[in-house]
Each structure stands twice: as structure tokens, then as C-alpha cells.
Protein backbone atom coordinates (compact mmCIF):
# COMPACT_ATOMS: atom_id res chain seq x y z
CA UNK A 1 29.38 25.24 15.75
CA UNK A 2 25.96 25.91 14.80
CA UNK A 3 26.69 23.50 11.55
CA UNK A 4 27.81 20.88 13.26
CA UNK A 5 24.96 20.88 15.34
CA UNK A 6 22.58 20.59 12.35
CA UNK A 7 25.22 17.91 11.21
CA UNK A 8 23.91 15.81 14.58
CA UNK A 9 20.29 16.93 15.06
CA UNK A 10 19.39 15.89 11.12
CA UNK A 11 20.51 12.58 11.11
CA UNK A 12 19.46 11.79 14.83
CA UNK A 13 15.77 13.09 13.80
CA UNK A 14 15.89 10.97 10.93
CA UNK A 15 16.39 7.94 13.00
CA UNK A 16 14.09 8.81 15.51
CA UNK A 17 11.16 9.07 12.45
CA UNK A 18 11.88 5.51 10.89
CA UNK A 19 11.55 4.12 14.81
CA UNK A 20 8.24 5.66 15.08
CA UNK A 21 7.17 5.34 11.58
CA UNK A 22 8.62 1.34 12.56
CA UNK A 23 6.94 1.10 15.63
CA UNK A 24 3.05 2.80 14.96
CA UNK A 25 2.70 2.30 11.29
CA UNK A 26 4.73 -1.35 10.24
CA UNK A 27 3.91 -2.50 13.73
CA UNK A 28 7.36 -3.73 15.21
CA UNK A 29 8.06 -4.30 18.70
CA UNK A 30 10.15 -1.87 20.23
CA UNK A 31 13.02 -4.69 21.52
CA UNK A 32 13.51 -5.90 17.88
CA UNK A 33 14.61 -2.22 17.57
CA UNK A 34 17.43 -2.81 19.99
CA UNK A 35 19.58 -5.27 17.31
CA UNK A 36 19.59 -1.47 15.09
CA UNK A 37 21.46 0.43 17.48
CA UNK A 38 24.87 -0.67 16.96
CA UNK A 39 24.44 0.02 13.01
CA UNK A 40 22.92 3.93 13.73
CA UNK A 41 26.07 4.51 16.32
CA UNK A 42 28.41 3.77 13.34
CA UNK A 43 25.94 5.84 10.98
CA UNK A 44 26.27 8.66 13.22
CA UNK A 45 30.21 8.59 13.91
CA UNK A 46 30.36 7.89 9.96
CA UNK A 47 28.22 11.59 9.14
CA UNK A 48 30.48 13.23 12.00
CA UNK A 49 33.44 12.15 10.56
CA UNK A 50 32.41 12.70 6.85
CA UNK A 51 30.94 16.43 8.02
CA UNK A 52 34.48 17.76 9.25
CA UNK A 53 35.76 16.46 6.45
CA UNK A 54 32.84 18.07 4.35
CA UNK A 55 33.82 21.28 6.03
CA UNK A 56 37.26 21.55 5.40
CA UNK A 57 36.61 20.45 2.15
CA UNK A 58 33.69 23.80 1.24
CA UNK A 59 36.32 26.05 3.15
CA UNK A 60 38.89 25.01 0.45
CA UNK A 61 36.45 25.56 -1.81
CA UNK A 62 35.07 28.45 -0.35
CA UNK A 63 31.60 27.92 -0.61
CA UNK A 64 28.29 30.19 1.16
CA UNK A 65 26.89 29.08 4.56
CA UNK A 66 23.80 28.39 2.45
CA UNK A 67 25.20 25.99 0.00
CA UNK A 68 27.28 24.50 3.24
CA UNK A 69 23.58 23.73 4.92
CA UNK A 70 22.18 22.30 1.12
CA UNK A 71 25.18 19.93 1.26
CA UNK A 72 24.56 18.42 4.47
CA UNK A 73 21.09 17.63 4.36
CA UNK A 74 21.67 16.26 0.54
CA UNK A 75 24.61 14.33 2.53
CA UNK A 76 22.52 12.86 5.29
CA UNK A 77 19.67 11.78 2.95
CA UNK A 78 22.08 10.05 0.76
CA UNK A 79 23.77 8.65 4.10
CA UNK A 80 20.21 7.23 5.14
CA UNK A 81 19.42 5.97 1.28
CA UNK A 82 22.33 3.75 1.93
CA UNK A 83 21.39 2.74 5.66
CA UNK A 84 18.08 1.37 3.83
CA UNK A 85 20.01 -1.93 4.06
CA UNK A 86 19.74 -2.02 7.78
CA UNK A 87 15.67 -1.22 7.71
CA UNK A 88 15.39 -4.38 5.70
CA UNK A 89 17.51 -6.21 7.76
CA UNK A 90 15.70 -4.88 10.78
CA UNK A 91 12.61 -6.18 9.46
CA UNK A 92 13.83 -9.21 8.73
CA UNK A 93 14.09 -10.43 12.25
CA UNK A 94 10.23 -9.62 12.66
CA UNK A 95 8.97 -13.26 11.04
CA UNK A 96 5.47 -11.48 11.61
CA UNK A 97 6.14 -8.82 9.35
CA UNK A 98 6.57 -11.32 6.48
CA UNK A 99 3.99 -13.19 7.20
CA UNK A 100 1.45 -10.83 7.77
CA UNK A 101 1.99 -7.67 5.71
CA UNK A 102 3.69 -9.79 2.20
CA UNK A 103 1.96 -6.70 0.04
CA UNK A 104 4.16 -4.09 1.79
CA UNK A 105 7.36 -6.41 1.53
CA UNK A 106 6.30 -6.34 -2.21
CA UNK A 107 5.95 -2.58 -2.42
CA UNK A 108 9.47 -1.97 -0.40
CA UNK A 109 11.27 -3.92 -2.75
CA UNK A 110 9.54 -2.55 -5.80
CA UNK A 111 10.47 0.81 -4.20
CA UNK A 112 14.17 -0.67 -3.28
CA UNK A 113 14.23 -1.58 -7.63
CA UNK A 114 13.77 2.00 -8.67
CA UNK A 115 17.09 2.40 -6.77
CA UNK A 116 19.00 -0.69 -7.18
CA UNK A 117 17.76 -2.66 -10.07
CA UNK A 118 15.67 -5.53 -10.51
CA UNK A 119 17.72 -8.25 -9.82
CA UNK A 120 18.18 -6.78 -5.54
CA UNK A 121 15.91 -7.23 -2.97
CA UNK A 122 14.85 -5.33 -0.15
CA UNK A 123 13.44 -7.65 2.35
CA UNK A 124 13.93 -11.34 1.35
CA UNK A 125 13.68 -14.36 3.91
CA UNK A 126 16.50 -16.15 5.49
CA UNK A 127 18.47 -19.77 5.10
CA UNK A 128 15.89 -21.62 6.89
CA UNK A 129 12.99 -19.94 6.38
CA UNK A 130 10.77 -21.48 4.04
CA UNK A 131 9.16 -19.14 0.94
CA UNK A 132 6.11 -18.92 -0.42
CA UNK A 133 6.46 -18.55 -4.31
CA UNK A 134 3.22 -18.62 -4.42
CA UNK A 135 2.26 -15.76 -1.90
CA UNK A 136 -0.21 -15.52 0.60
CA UNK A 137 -3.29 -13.82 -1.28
CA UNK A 138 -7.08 -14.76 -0.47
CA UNK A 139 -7.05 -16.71 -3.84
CA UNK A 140 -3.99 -18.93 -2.97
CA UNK A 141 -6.21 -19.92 0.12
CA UNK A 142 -9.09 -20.42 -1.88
CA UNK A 143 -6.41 -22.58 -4.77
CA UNK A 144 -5.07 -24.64 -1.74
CA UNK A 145 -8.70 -25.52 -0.46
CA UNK A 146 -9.52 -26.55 -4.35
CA UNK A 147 -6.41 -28.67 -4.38
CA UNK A 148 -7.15 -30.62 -1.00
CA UNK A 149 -10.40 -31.37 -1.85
CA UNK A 150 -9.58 -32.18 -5.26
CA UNK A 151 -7.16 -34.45 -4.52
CA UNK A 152 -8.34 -35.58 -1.24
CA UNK A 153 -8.86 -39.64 -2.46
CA UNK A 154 -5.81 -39.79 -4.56
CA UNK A 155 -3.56 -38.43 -2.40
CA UNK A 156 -4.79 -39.46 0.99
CA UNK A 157 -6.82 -42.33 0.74
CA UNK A 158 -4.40 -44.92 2.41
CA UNK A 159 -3.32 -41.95 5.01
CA UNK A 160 -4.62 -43.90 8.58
CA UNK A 161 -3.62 -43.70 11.63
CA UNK A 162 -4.30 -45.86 14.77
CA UNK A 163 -6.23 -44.75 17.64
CA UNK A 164 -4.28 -42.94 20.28
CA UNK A 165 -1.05 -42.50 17.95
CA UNK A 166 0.52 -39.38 17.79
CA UNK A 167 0.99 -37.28 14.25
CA UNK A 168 3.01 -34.08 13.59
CA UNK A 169 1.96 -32.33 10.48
CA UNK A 170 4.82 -30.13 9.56
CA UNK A 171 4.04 -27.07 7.37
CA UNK A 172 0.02 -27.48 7.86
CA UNK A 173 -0.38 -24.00 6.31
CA UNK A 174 -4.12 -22.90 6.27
CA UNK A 175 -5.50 -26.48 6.83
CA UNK A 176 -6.22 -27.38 4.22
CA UNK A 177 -4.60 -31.08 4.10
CA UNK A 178 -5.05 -31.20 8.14
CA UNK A 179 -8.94 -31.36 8.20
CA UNK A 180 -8.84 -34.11 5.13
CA UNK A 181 -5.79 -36.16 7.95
CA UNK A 182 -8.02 -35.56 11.12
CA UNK A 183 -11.25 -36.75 9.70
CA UNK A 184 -9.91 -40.07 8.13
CA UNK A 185 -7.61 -40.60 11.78
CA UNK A 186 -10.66 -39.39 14.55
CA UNK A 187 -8.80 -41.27 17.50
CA UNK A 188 -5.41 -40.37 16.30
CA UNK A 189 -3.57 -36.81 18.08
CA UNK A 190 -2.63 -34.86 16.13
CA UNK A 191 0.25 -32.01 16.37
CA UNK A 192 -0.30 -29.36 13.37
CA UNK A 193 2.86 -26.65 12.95
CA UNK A 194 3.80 -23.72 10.50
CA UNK A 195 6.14 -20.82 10.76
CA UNK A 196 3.47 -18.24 9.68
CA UNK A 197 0.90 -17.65 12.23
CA UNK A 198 -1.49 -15.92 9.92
CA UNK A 199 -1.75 -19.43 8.35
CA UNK A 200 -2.48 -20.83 11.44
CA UNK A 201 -5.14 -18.09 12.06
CA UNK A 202 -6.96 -19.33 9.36
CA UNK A 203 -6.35 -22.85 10.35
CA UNK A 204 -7.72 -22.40 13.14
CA UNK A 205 -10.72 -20.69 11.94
CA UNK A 206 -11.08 -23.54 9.60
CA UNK A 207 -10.92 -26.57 12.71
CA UNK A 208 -13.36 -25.12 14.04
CA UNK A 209 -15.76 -24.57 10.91
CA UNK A 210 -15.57 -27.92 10.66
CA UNK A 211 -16.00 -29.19 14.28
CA UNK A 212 -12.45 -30.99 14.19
CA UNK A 213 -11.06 -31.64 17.98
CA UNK A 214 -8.04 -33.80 17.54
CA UNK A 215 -5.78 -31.60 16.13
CA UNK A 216 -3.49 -29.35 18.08
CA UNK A 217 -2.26 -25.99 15.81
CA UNK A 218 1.67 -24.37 17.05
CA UNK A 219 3.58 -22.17 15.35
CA UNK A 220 7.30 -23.47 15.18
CA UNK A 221 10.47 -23.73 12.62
CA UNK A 222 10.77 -26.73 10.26
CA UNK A 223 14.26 -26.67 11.09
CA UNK A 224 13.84 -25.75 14.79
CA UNK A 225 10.61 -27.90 16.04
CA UNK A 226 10.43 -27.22 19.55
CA UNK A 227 9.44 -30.97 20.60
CA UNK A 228 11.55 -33.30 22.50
CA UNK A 229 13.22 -36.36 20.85
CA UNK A 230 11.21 -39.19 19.64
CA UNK A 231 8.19 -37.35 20.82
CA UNK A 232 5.71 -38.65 17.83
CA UNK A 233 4.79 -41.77 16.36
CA UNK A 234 3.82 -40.66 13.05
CA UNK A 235 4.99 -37.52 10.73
CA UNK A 236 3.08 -35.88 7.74
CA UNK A 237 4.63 -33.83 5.53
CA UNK A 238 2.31 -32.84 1.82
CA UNK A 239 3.44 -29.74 -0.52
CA UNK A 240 6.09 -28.52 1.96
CA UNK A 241 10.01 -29.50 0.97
CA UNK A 242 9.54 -27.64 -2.41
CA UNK A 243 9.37 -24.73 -0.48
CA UNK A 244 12.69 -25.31 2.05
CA UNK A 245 15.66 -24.40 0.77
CA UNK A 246 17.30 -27.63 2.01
CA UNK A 247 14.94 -30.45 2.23
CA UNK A 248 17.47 -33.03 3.22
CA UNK A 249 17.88 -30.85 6.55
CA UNK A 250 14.30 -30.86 6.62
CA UNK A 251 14.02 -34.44 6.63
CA UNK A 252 16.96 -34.91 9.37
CA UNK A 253 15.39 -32.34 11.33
CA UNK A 254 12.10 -34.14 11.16
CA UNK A 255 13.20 -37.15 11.87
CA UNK A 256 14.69 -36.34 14.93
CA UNK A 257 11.59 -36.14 16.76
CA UNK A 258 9.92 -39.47 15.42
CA UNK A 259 10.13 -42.62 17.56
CA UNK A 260 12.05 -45.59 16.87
CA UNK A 261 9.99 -47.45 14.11
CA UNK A 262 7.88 -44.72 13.82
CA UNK A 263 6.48 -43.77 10.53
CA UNK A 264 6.47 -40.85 7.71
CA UNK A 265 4.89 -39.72 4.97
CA UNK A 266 5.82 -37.04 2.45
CA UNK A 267 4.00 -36.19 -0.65
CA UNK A 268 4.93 -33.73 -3.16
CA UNK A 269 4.20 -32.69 -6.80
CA UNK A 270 6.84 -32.13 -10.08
CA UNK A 271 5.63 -29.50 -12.46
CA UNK A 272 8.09 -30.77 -14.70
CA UNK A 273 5.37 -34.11 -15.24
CA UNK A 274 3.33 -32.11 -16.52
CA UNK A 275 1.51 -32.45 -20.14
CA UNK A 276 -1.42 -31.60 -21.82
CA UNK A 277 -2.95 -31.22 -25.57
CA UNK A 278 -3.06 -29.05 -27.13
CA UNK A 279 0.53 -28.34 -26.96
CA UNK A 280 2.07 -25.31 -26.75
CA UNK A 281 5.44 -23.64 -26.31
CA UNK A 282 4.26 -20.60 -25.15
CA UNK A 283 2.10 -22.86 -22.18
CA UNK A 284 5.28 -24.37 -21.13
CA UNK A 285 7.06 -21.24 -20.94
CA UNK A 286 4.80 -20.33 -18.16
CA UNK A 287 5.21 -23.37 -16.12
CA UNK A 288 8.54 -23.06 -16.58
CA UNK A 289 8.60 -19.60 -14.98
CA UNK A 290 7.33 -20.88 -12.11
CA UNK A 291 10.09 -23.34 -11.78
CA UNK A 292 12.40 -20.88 -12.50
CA UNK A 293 10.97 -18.52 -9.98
CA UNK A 294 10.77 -20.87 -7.53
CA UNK A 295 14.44 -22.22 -7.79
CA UNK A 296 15.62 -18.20 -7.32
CA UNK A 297 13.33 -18.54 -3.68
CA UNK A 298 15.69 -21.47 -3.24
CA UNK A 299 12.67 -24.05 -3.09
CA UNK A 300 12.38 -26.81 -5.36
CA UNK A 301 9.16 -27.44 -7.83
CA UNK A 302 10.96 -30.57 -9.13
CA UNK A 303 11.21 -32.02 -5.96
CA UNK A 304 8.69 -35.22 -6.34
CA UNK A 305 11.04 -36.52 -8.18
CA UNK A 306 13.75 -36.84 -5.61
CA UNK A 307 11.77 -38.12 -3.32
CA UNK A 308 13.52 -42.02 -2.60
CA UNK A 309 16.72 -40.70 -2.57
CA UNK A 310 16.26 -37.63 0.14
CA UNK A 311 14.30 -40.18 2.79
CA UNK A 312 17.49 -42.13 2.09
CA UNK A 313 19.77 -40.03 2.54
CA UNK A 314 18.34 -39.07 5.68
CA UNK A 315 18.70 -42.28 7.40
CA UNK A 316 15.34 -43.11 6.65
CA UNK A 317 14.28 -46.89 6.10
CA UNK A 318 11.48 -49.08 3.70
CA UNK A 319 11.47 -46.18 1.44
CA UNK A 320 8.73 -46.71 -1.14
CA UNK A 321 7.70 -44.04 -3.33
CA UNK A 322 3.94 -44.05 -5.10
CA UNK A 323 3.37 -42.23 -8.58
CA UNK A 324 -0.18 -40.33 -8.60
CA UNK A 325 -1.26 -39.35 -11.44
CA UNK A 326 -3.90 -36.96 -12.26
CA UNK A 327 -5.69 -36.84 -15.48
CA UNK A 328 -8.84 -34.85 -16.70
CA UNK A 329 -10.09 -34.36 -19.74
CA UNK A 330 -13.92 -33.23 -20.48
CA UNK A 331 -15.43 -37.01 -19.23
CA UNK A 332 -14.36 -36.14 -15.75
CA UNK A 333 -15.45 -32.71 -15.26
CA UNK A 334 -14.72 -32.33 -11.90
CA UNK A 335 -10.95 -32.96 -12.36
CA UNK A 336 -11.17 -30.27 -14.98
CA UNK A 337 -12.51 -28.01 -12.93
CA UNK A 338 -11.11 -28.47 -9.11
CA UNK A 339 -7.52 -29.60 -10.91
CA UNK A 340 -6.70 -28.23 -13.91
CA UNK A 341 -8.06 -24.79 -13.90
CA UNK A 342 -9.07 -24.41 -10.29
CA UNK A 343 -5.26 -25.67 -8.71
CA UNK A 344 -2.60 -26.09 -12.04
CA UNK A 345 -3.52 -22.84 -13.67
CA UNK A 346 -4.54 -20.99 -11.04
CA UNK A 347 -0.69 -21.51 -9.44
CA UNK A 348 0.62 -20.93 -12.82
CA UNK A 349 -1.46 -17.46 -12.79
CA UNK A 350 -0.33 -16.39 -9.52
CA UNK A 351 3.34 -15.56 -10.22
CA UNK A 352 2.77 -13.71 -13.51
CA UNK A 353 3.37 -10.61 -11.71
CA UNK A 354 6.93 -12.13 -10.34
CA UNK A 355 7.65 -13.73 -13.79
CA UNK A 356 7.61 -10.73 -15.84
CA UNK A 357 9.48 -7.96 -13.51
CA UNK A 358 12.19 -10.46 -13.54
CA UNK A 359 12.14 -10.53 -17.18
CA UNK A 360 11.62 -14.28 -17.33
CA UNK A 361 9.12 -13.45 -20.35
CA UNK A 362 7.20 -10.51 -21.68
CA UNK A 363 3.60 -9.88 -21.59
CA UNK A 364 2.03 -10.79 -24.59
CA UNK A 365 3.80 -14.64 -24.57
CA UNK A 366 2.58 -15.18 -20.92
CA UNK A 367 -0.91 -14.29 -22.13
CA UNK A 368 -0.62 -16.02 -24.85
CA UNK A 369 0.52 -18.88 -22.60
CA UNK A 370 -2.10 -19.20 -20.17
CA UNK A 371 -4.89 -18.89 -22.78
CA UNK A 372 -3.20 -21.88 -24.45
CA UNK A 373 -3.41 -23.56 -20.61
CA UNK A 374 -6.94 -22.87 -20.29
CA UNK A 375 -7.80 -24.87 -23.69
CA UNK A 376 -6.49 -27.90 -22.16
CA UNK A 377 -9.66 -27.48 -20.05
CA UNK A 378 -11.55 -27.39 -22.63
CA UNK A 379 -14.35 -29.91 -24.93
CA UNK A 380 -11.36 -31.27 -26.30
CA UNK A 381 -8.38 -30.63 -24.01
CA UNK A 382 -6.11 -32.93 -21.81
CA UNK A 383 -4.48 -32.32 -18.97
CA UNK A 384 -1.85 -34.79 -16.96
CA UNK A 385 0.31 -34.10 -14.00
CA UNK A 386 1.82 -36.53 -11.54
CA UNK A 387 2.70 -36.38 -7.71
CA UNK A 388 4.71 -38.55 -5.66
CA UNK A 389 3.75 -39.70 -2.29
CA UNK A 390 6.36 -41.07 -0.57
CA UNK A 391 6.50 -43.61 3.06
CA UNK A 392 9.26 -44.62 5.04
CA UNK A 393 10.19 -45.47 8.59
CA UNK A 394 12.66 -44.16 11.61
CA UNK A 395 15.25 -47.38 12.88
């Protein structure tokens, strides 16, 4: 008797630890703990069943009331190894976790490799949740800020919007494209979403930096916006349907909540434009791990590309698509500097981490690589790389 009720009190203790350890270190609210319950009951009925077995099994083998105790608790803890599962998918309903805390998701599923291999994941993100291959660090805020303003003329120059029009920016992230959008439209109202609200922390922060008061930050679901139909008369969309895992529902989604006539603008890049001198393979290798790495988050770094035909395919109409190119070499050192080493390289940089624990390509080649990246920047270096900004309108 006294066994079995060390077969109960072990496992139930265990539980009881990963809800506090869930609920005072990791910071998850106790109701998300609810949707667990159902998976510990058939834990615990699974270790009560497997425990008479267990016994009648170490009576036939006749086995000490020490060893009997050794195997249960080696028992449980290999029980709970296996419920790990269930803590990921637990956490996976918490879109704050993700957003907020992406170094311990890394560190779980680093953890969760020793274990299970390389090629599983702990804690990923679901369908319609868009990924980040490029992570949510203090230097990918810093990158995006370098890109915007960078960019800022080519990309947004003919961006306008009347007085008194509505604007939804889907996917604003940290701001960076929405201060460039509410300074050249003053009069213009402007609706700025994203699914992670420590991005729109820091958007936020940003508005007000900058003294911007037409723009209106709320955390919502590309794929979920929680607006009305044909509630906006303009949409803005820049560096966001690489990221979704289906852009085309993106678009439909979207487009729902644009007025008749209305219009919409989508701009995107296409790593595979891009080309510099000196060549090298080992340079190319790297971008191409970032495609690669990308495609696995099911996002898209080809996407510019494909722009015409995903508008059209959506229902959208006067689809015109506008190459912009970017090219620096040493005569226009600010390109050099804000573009090619400050935004290209510096993304490239960022997933070396990713790139080689998937085994994409080994440490001395991505070194190798990047160093060959960084000469394009140099006396006499090129660099060229191409996005397309796309326009269209609602029937």
C-alpha cells in the first residue's frame, strides 16, 4: 500500500513543481494552466496503471523493496521526460511567452536537442503565427532602424496619403517603417498592428520619441484582425509576408477589411537578387542559409518576387509591381554603410547561430563567408540587391 502511495504522491508533486516553477518563474497565467489538466489526468491513470503492472512484474522477478522504490521514481522521471511534449505545448498557447522571453525558447529547445536530436523542436510557433527568422535581439532593432532609414526615399517616397484617410499598417513591428508612413501622411489616421506586444512596446516608445500623434498601435493577428469589414481606406504592408507562412491568406485576410476601391501597398525584398564583387561561393552559401532557414520557419525570403501574382490571386485589382534597386559601392558611402553592412550583412550575421546547429554549413566556411561579404563594402567592393514594392486596389 505504502508503494502505491509513493506511486501517486511522486508524480502528483512533480506536477505540482512545473505549475509553480510555470507560474512564478516563466510567468504564465494560471487559466492557461487549465488546457494541461486533461493531459496530467491521463499521465496519472497511465503511471497507476503501468505501477501495478510494474509490481506484478518485480514480484515475478522477485526483486527488494529498495530496488522496487529505485524503479518507480526512475519510472516517473522517465514518464515526465516524455510529458515534456505537453510543457511545450502548454507554452505554446502563451503568445507572450514567445514574444517576450525568445532566449529561453532557445535554451528549452537546445535542452529538448540533447534528448531528441537536432532536427525536433521544443517550442515552435503555430500555422498562423508569423516567425521571426531573424529573432528579436537589441541588434535586430537597431538593423531594422538602419534599414528604414536607409531606405526611407527609395522605398517610400511615393507612399501619401490624403488627409483624413484611414491606414492599417499590418505587422508594424518596432516602428520602424510607421514613423517614416506617419510623417510623410500628418493628416492621414493611422491604425498600426503586430502580434508581439514587446514590439509594440518599443513602438510605442519610439512614437513618442519622435512626437508622432496620428498613429494608433494594437496588438492583433494578421490572420485574425479584429476590425470590422471595409473598415480602412488604405493598407500598408513592408517586410511582413516573408515571414507568414501563407501570404495569399494574408492578403485575403487583409483585404477583407479594406473599402471598396480602397488601396494597398506591399513591399518586400528577394535575397535571391542579390550580387556583389568580389564573388564568392562561400558568401553565397551564407545567404543561402538564410533562405534555407527561413523556408524551414515556413516564411518566404524569395517572396518579392511573387509579388503580382499573390495580389492577384487574392482578388486584388491594377496590380503594378515596382523593382527597387539598391546599389552601393565606395562613391555612395552611406549606402555602404546603412545598407550593405549595417542591414544585408548584419541579417546575414544574425542566423549564424541557427545555420550551423542545423548543419546547413560548418564554421570555418560561414566565416569565411561573411568576411568575403564584408569586402563587398569595401574601396573596391559592390554590392546590389533589389526589392519589390507592390500597389493594387480592393473592387
Amino acid at each position: 500500500m505504502k508503494y502505491t502511495l509513493v506511486g501517486f504522491a511522486l508524480p502528483i508533486a512533480s506536477v505540482m513543481l512545473i505549475f509553480i516553477l510555470a507560474i512564478t518563474v516563466v510567468g504564465i497565467p494560471v487559466a492557461a494552466l487549465l488546457g494541461l489538466l486533461m493531459r496530467i489526468a491521463l499521465l496519472l491513470a497511465s503511471l497507476f496503471v503501468s505501477f501495478a503492472l510494474g509490481r506484478t512484474l518485480l514480484g515475478l522477478l522477485k526483486l527488494q523493496n529498495s530496488e522496487l522504490v529505485i524503479f518507480i521514481i526512475g519510472f516517473i522521471m522517465l514518464s515526465l521526460l516524455f510529458q515534456l511534449p505537453y510543457l511545450g505545448w502548454l507554452i505554446r498557447l502563451i503568445p507572450q511567452y514567445y514574444e517576450r522571453r525568445p532566449q529561453y525558447v532557445e535554451k528549452l529547445n537546445y535542452i529538448w536537442s540533447l534528448f531528441y536530436g537536432r532536427g525536433g523542436m521544443l517550442i515552435n510557433v503555430g500555422r498562423n503565427r508569423r516567425t521571426y527568422v531573424h529573432g528579436y535581439s537589441d541588434r535586430e532593432v537597431i538593423r531594422l532602424f538602419d534599414q528604414a532609414n536607409t531606405l526611407a526615399e527609395l522605398l517610400h517616397a511615393d507612399t501619401r496619403y490624403p488627409p483624413g484617410s484611414t491606414v492599417l499598417e499590418a505587422g508594424c513591428g518596432v516602428g520602424a517603417q510607421t514613423v517614416i508612413l506617419a510623417r510623410a501622411s500628418p493628416e492621414a489616421r493611422i491604425t498600426a498592428v503586430d502580434i508581439s506586444e514587446a514590439s509594440l512596446s518599443k513602438a510605442r516608445a519610439l512614437l513618442e520619441r519622435a512626437g508622432i500623434r496620428n498613429v494608433e498601435l494594437q496588438q492583433g493577428d494578421l490572420f485574425h484582425l479584429p476590425f470590422e469589414d471595409n473598415s480602412f481606406d488604405h493598407l500598408f504592408v513592408c517586410f511582413v509576408l516573408e515571414h507568414v507562412p501563407d501570404p495569399l491568406q494574408a492578403l485575403m485576410s487583409l483585404k477583407r477589411v479594406l473599402k471598396p476601391g480602397g488601396s494597398i501597398t506591399v513591399i518586400e525584398g528577394d535575397h535571391g537578387s542579390a550580387y556583389f564583387y568580389p564573388e564568392s561561393a562561400e558568401a553565397m552559401r551564407t545567404i543561402q542559409c538564410l533562405i534555407e532557414l527561413q523556408a524551414r520557419m515556413k516564411g518566404n525570403a524569395l517572396i518579392g518576387r511573387q509579388l503580382f501574382p499573390l495580389l492577384t490571386r487574392a482578388g486584388f485589382t491594377a496590380v503594378q509591381v515596382s523593382p527597387r534597386m539598391v546599389y552601393a559601392d565606395s562613391s555612395k558611402p552611406h549606402l555602404v554603410e546603412g545598407f550593405t553592412k549595417n542591414t544585408f550583412i548584419a541579417m546575414v550575421e544574425g542566423v549564424r547561430d541557427g545555420a550551423v546547429a542545423q548543419k546547413l554549413i560548418d564554421e570555418q566556411t560561414w566565416a569565411k563567408g561573411i568576411a568575403d561579404l564584408y569586402r563587398t563594402a569595401e574601396q573596391n567592393g559592390t554590392f546590389c540587391y533589389t526589392f519589390f514594392k507592390a500597389t493594387a486596389r480592393k473592387r
